[in-house]
PDB file of N, CA and C in Angstrom:
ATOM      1  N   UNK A   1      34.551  29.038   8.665  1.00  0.00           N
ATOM      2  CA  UNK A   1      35.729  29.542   7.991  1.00  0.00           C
ATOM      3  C   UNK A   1      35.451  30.913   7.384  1.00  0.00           C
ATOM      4  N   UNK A   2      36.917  31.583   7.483  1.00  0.00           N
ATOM      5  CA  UNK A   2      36.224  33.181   7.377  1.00  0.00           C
ATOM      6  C   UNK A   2      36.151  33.252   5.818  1.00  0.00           C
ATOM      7  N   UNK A   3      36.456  32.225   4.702  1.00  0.00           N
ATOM      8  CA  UNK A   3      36.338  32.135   3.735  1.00  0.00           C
ATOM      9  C   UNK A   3      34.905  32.259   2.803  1.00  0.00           C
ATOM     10  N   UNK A   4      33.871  31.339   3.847  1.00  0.00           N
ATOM     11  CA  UNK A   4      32.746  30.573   3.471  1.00  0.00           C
ATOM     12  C   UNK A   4      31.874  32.012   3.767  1.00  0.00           C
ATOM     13  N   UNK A   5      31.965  33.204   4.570  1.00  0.00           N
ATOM     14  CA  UNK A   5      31.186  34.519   4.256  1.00  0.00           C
ATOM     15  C   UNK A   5      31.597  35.080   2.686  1.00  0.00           C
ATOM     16  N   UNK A   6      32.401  34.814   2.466  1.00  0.00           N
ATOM     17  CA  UNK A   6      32.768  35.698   1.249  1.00  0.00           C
ATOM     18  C   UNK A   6      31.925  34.858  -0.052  1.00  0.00           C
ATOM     19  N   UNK A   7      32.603  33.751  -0.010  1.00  0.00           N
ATOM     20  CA  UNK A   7      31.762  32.759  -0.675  1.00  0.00           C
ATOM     21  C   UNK A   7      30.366  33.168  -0.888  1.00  0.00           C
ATOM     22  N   UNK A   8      29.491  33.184   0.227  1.00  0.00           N
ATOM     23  CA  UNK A   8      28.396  33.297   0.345  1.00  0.00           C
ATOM     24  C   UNK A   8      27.682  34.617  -0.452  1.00  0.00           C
ATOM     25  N   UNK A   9      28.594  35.732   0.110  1.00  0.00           N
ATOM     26  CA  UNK A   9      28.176  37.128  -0.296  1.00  0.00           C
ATOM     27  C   UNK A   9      28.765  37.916  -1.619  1.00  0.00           C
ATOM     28  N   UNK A  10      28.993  36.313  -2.360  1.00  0.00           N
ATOM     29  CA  UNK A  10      30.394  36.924  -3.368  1.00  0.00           C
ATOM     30  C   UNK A  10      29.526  37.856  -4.795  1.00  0.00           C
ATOM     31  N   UNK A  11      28.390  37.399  -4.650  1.00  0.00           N
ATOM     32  CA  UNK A  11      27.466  38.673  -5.532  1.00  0.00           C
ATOM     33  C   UNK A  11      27.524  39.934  -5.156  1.00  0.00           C
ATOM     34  N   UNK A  12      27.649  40.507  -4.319  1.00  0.00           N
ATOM     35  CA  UNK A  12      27.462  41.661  -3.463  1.00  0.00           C
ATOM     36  C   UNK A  12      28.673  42.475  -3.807  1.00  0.00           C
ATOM     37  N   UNK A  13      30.223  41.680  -3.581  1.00  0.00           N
ATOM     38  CA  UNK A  13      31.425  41.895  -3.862  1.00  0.00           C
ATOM     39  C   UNK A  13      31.363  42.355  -5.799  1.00  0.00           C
ATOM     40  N   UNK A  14      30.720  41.254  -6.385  1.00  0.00           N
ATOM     41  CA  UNK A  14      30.789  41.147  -7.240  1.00  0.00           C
ATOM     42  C   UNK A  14      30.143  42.745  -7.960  1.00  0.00           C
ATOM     43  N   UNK A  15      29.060  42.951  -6.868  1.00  0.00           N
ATOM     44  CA  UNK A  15      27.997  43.983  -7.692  1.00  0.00           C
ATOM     45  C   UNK A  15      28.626  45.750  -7.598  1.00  0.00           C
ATOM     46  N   UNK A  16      29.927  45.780  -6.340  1.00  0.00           N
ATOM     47  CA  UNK A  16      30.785  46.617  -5.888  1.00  0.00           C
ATOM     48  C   UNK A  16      32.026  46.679  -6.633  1.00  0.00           C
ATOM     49  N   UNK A  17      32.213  46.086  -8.010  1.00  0.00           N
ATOM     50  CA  UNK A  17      33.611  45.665  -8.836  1.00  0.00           C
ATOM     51  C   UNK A  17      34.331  45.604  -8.062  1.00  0.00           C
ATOM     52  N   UNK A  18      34.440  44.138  -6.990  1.00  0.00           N
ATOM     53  CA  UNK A  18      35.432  43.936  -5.933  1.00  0.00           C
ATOM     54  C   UNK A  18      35.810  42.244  -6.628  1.00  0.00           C
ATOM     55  N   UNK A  19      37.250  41.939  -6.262  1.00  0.00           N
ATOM     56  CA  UNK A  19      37.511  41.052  -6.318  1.00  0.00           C
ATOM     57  C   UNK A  19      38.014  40.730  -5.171  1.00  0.00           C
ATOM     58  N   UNK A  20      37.988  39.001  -4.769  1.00  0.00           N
ATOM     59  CA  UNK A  20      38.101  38.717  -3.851  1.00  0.00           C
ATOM     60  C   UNK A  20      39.432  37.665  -3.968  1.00  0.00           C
ATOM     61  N   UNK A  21      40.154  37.618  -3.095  1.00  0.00           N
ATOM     62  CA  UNK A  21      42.096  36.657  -3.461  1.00  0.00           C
ATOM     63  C   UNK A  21      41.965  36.282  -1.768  1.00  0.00           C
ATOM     64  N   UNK A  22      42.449  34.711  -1.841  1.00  0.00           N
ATOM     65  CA  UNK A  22      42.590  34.233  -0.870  1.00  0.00           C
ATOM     66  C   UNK A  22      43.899  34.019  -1.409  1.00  0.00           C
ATOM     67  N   UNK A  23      45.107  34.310   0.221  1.00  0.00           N
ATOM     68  CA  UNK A  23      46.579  33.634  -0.227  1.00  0.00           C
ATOM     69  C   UNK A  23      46.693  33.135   1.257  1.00  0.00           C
ATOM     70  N   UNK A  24      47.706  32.284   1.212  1.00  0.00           N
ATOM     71  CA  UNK A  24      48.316  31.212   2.099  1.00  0.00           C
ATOM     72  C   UNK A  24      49.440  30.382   1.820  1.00  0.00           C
ATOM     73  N   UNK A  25      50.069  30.004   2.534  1.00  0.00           N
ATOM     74  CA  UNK A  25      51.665  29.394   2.607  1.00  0.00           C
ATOM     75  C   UNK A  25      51.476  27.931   2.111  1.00  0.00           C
ATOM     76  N   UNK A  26      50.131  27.213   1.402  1.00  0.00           N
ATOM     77  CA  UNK A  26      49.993  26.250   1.013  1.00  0.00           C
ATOM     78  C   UNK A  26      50.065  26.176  -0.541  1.00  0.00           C
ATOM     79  N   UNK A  27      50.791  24.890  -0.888  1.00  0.00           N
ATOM     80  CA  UNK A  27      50.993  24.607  -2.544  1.00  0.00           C
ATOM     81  C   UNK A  27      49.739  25.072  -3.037  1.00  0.00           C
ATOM     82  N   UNK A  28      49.790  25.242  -4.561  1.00  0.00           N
ATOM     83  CA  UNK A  28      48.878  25.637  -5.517  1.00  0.00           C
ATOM     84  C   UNK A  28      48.277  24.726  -5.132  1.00  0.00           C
ATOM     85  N   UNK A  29      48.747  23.418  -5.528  1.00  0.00           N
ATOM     86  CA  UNK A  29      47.668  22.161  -5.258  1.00  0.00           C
ATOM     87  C   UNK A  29      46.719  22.068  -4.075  1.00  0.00           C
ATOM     88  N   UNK A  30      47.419  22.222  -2.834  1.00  0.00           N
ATOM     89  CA  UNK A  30      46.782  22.166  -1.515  1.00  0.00           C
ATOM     90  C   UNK A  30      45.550  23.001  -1.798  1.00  0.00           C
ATOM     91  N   UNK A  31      45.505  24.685  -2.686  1.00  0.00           N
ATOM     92  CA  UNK A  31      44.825  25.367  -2.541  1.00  0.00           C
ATOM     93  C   UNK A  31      43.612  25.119  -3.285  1.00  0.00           C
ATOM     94  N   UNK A  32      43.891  24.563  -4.391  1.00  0.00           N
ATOM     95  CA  UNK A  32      42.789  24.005  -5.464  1.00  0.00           C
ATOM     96  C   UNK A  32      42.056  23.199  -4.761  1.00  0.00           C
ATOM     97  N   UNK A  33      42.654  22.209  -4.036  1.00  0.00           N
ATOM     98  CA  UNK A  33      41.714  21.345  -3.553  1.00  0.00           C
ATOM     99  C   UNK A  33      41.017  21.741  -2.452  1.00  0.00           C
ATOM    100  N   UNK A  34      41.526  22.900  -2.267  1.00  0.00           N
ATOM    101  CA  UNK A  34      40.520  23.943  -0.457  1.00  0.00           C
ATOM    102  C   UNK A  34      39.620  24.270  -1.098  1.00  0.00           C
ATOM    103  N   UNK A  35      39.680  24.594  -2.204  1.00  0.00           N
ATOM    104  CA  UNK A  35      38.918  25.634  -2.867  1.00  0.00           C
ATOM    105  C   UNK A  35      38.048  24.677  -3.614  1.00  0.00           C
ATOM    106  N   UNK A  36      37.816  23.646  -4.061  1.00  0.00           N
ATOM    107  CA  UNK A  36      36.827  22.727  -4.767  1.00  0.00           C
ATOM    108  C   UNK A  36      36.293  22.200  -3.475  1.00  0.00           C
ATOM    109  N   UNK A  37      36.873  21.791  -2.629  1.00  0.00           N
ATOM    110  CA  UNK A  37      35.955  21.111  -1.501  1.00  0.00           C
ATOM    111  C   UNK A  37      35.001  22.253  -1.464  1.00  0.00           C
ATOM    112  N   UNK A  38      35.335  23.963  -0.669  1.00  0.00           N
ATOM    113  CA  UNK A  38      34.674  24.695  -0.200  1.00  0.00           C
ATOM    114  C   UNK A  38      33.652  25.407  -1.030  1.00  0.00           C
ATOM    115  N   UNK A  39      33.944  25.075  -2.444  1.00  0.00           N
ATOM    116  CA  UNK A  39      32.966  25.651  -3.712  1.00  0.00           C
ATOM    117  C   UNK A  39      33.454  27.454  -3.462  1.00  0.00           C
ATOM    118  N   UNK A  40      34.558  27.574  -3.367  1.00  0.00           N
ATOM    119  CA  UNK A  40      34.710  29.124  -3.688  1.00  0.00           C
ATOM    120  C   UNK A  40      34.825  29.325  -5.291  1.00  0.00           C
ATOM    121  N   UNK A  41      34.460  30.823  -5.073  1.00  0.00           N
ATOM    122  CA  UNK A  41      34.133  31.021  -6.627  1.00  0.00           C
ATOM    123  C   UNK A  41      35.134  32.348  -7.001  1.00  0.00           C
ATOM    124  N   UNK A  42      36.168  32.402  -6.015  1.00  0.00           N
ATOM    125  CA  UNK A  42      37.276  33.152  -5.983  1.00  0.00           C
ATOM    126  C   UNK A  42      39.096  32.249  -5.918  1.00  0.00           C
ATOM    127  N   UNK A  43      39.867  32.738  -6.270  1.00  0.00           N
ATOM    128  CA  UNK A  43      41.548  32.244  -6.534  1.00  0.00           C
ATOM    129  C   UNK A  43      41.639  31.998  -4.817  1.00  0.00           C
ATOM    130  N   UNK A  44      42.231  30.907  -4.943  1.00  0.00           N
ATOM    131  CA  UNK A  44      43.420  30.992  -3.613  1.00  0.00           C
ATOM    132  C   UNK A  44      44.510  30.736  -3.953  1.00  0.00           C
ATOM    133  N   UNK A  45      45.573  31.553  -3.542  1.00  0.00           N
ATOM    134  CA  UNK A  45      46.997  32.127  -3.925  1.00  0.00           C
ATOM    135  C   UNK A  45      47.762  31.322  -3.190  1.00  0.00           C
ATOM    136  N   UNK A  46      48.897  30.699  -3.612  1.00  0.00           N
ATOM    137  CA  UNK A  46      49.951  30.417  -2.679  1.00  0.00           C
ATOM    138  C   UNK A  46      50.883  31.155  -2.769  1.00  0.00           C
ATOM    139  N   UNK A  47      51.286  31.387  -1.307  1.00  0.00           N
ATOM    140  CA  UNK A  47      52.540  32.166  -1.000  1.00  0.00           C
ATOM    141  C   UNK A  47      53.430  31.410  -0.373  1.00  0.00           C
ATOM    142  N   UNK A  48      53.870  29.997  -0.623  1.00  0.00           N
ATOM    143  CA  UNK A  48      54.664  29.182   0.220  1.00  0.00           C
ATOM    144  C   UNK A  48      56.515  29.917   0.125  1.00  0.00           C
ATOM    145  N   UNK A  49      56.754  30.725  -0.975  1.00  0.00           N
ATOM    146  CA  UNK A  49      57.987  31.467   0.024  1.00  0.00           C
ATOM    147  C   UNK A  49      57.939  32.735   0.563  1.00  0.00           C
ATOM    148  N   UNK A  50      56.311  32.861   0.752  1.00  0.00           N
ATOM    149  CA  UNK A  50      56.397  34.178   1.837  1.00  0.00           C
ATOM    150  C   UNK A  50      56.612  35.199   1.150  1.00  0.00           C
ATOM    151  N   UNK A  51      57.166  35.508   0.299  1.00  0.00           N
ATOM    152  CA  UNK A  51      57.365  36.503  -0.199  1.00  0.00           C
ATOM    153  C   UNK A  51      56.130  37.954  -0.467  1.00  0.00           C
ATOM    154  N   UNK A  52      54.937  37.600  -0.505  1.00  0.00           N
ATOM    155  CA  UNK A  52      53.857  38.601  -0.408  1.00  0.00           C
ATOM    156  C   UNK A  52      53.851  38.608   1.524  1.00  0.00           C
ATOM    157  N   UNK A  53      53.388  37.715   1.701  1.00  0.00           N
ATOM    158  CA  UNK A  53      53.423  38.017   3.439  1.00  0.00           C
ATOM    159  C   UNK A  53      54.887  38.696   4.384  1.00  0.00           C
ATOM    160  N   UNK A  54      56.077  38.539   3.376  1.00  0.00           N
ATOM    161  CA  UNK A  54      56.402  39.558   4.356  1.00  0.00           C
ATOM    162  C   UNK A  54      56.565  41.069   4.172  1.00  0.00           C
ATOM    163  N   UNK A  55      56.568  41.045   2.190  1.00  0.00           N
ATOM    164  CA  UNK A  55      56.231  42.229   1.764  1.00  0.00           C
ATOM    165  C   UNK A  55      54.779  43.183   2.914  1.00  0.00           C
ATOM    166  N   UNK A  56      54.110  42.314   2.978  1.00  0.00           N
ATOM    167  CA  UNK A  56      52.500  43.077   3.700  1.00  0.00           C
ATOM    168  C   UNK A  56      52.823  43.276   5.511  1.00  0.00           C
ATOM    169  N   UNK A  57      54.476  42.443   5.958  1.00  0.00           N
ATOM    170  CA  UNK A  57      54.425  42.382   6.802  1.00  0.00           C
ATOM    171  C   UNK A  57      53.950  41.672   7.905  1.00  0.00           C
ATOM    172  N   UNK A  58      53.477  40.888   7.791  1.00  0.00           N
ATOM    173  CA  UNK A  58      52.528  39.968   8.324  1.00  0.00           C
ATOM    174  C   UNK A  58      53.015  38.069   9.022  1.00  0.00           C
ATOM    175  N   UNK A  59      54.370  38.479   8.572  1.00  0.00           N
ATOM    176  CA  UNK A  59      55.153  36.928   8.884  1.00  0.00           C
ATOM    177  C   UNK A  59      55.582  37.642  10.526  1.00  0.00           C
ATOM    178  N   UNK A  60      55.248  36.343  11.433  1.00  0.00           N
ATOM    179  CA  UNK A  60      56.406  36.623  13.137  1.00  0.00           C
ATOM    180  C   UNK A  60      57.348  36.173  12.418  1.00  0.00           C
ATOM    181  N   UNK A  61      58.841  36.722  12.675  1.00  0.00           N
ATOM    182  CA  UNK A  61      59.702  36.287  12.522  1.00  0.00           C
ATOM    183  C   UNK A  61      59.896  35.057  13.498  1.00  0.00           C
ATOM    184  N   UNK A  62      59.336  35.341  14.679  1.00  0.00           N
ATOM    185  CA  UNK A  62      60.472  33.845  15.742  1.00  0.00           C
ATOM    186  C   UNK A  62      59.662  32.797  15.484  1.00  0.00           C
ATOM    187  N   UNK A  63      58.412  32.798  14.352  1.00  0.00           N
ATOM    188  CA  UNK A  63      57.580  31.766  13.924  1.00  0.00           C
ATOM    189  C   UNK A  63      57.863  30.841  12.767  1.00  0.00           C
ATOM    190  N   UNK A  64      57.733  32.537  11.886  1.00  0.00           N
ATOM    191  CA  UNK A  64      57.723  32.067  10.197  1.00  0.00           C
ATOM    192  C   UNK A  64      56.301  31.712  10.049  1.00  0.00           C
ATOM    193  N   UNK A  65      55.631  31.760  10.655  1.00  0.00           N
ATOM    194  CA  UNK A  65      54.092  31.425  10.201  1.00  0.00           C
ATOM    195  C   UNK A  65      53.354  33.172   9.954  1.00  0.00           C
ATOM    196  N   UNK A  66      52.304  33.337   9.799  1.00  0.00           N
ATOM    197  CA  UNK A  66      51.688  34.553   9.460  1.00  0.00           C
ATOM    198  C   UNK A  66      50.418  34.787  10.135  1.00  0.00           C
ATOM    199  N   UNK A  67      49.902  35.895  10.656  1.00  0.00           N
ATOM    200  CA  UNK A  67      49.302  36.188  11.200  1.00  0.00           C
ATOM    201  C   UNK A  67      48.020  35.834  10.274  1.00  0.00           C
ATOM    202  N   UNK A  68      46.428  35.948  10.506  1.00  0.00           N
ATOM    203  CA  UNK A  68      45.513  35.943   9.665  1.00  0.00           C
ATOM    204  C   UNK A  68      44.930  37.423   9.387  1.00  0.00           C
ATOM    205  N   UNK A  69      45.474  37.808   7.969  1.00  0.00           N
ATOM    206  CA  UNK A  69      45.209  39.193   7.784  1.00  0.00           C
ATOM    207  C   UNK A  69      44.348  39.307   6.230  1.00  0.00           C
ATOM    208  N   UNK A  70      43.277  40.607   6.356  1.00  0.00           N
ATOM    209  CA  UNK A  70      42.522  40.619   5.194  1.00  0.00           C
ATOM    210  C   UNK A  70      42.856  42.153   5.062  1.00  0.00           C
ATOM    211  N   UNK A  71      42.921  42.351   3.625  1.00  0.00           N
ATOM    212  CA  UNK A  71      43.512  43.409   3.249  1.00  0.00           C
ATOM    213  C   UNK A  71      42.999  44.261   1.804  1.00  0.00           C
ATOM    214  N   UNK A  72      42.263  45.600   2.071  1.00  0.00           N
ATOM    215  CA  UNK A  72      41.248  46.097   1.334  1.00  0.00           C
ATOM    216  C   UNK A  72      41.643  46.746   0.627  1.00  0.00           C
ATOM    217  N   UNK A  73      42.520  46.348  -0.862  1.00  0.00           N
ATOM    218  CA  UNK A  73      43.160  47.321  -1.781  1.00  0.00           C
ATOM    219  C   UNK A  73      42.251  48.113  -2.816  1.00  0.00           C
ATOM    220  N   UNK A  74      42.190  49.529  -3.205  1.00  0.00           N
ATOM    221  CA  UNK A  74      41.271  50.341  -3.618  1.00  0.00           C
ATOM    222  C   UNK A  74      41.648  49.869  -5.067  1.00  0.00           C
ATOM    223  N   UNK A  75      40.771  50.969  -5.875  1.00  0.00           N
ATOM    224  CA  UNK A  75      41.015  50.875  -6.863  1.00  0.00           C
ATOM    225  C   UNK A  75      42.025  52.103  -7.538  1.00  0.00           C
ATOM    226  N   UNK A  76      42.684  52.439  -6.662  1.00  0.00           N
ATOM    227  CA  UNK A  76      44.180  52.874  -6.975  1.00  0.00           C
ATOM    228  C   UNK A  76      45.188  52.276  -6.907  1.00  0.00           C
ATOM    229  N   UNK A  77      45.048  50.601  -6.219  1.00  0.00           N
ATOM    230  CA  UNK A  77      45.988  49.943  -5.777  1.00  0.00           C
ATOM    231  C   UNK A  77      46.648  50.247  -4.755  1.00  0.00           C
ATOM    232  N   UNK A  78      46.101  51.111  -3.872  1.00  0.00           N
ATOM    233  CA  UNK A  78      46.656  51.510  -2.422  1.00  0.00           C
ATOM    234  C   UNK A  78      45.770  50.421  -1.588  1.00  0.00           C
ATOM    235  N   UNK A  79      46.514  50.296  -0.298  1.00  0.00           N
ATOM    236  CA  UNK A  79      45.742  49.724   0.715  1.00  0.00           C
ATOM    237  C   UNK A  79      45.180  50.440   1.195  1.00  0.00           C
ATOM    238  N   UNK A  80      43.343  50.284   1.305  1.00  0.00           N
ATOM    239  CA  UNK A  80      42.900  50.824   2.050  1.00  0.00           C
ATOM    240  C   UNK A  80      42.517  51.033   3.450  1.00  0.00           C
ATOM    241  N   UNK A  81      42.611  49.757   3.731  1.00  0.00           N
ATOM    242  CA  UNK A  81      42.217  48.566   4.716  1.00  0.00           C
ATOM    243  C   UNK A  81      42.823  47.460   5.481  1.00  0.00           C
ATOM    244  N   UNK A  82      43.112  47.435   6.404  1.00  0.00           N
ATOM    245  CA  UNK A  82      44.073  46.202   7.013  1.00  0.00           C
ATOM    246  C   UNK A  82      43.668  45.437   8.516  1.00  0.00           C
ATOM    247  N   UNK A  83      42.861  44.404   8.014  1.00  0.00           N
ATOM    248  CA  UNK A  83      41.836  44.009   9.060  1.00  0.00           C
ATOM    249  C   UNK A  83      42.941  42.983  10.030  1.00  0.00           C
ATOM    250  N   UNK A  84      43.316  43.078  11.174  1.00  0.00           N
ATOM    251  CA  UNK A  84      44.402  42.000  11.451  1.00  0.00           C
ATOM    252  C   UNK A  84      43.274  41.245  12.427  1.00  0.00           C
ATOM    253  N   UNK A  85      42.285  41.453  12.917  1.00  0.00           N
ATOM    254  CA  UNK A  85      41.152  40.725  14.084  1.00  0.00           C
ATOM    255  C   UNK A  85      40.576  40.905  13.416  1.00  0.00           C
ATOM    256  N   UNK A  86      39.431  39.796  13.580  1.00  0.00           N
ATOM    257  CA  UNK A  86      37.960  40.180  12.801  1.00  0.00           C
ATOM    258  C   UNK A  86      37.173  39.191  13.515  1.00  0.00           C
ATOM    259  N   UNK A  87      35.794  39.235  13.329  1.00  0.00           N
ATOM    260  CA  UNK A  87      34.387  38.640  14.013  1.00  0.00           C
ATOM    261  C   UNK A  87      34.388  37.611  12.562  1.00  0.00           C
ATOM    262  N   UNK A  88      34.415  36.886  12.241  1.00  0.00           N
ATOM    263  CA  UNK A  88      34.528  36.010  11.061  1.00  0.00           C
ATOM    264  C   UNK A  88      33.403  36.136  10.512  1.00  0.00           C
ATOM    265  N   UNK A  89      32.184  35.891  11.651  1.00  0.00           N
ATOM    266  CA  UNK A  89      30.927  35.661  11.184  1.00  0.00           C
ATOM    267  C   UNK A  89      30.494  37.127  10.339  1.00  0.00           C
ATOM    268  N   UNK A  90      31.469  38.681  10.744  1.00  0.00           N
ATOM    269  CA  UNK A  90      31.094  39.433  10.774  1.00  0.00           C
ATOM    270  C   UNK A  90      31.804  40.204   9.537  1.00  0.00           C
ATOM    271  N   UNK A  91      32.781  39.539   9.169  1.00  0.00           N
ATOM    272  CA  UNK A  91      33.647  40.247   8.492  1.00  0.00           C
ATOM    273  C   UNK A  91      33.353  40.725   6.901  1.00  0.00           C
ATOM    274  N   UNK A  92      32.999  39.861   6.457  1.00  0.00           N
ATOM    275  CA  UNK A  92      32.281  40.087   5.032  1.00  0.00           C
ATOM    276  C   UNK A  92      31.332  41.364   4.517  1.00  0.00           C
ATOM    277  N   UNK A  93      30.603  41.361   5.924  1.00  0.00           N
ATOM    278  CA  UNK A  93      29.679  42.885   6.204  1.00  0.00           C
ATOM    279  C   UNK A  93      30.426  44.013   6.015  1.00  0.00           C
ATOM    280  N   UNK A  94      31.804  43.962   7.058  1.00  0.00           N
ATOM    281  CA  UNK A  94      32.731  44.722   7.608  1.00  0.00           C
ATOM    282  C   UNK A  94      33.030  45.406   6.046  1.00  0.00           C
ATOM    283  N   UNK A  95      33.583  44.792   5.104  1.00  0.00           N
ATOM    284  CA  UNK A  95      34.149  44.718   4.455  1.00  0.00           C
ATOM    285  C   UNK A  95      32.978  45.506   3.247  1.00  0.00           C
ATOM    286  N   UNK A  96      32.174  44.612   3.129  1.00  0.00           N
ATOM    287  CA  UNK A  96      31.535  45.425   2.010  1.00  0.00           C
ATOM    288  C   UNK A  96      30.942  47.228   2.546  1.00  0.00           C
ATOM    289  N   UNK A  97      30.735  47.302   3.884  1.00  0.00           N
ATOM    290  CA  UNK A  97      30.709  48.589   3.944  1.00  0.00           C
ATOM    291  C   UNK A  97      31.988  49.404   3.684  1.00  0.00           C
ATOM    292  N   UNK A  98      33.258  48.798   4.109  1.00  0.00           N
ATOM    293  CA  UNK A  98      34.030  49.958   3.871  1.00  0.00           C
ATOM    294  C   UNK A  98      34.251  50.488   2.464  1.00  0.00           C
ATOM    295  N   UNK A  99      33.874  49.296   1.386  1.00  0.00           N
ATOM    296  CA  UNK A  99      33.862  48.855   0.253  1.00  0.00           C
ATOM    297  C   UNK A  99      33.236  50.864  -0.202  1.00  0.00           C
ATOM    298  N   UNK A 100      31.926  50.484   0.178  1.00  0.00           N
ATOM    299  CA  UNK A 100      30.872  51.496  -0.067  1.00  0.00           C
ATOM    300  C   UNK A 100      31.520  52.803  -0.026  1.00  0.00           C
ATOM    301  N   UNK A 101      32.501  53.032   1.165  1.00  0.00           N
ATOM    302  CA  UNK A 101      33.278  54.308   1.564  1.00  0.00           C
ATOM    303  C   UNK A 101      34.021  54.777   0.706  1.00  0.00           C
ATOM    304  N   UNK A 102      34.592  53.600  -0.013  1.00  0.00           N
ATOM    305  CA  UNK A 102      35.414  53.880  -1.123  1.00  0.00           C
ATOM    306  C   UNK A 102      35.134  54.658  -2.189  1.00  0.00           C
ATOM    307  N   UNK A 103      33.750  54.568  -2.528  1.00  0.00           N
ATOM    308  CA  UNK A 103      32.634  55.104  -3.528  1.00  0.00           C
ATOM    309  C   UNK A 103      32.851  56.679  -3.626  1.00  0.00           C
TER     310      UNK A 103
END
């Protein structure tokens, strides 16, 4: 799960003043309990009326479901970053370098 890199590397994030937000179309509840099984040490967000996912764009309409997107907001609050594919195993890396760019 592309979750369980972040998890893993969440010192690293941590040592870059990065925070890390998981969101998804599942109840608060659903998410708490993703998130205690998986021992994340970061929020998972529900977005069950969509309303951030289609703001970001990211809902098919002929679906209503959402693409899997990670999204690298600076510390201006601009997006910096908008990963729509990723290597899962790879992404966390991905991420803390662009992190660095930001610098």
């Amino acid at each position: 799960m592309e979750g369980n890199g972040f998890r893993d590397r969440i010192q690293e994030f941590t040592d870059k003043n990065c925070s890390i937000v998981g969101v998804s179309f599942d109840t608060n509840a659903d998410n708490k309990a993703f998130k205690d099984k998986a021992n994340y040490p970061f929020d998972l967000l529900s977005d069950s009326d969509h309303k951030a996912s289609n703001a970001f764009g990211i809902v098919t309409s002929d679906t209503g479901r959402s693409n899997r997107v990670s999204v690298l907001i600076g510390p201006d609050g601009l997006i910096s970053k908008s990963y729509s594919q990723v290597d899962v195993a790879k992404h966390p890396e991905q991420v803390l370098a662009d992190l660095s760019n930001l610098a």
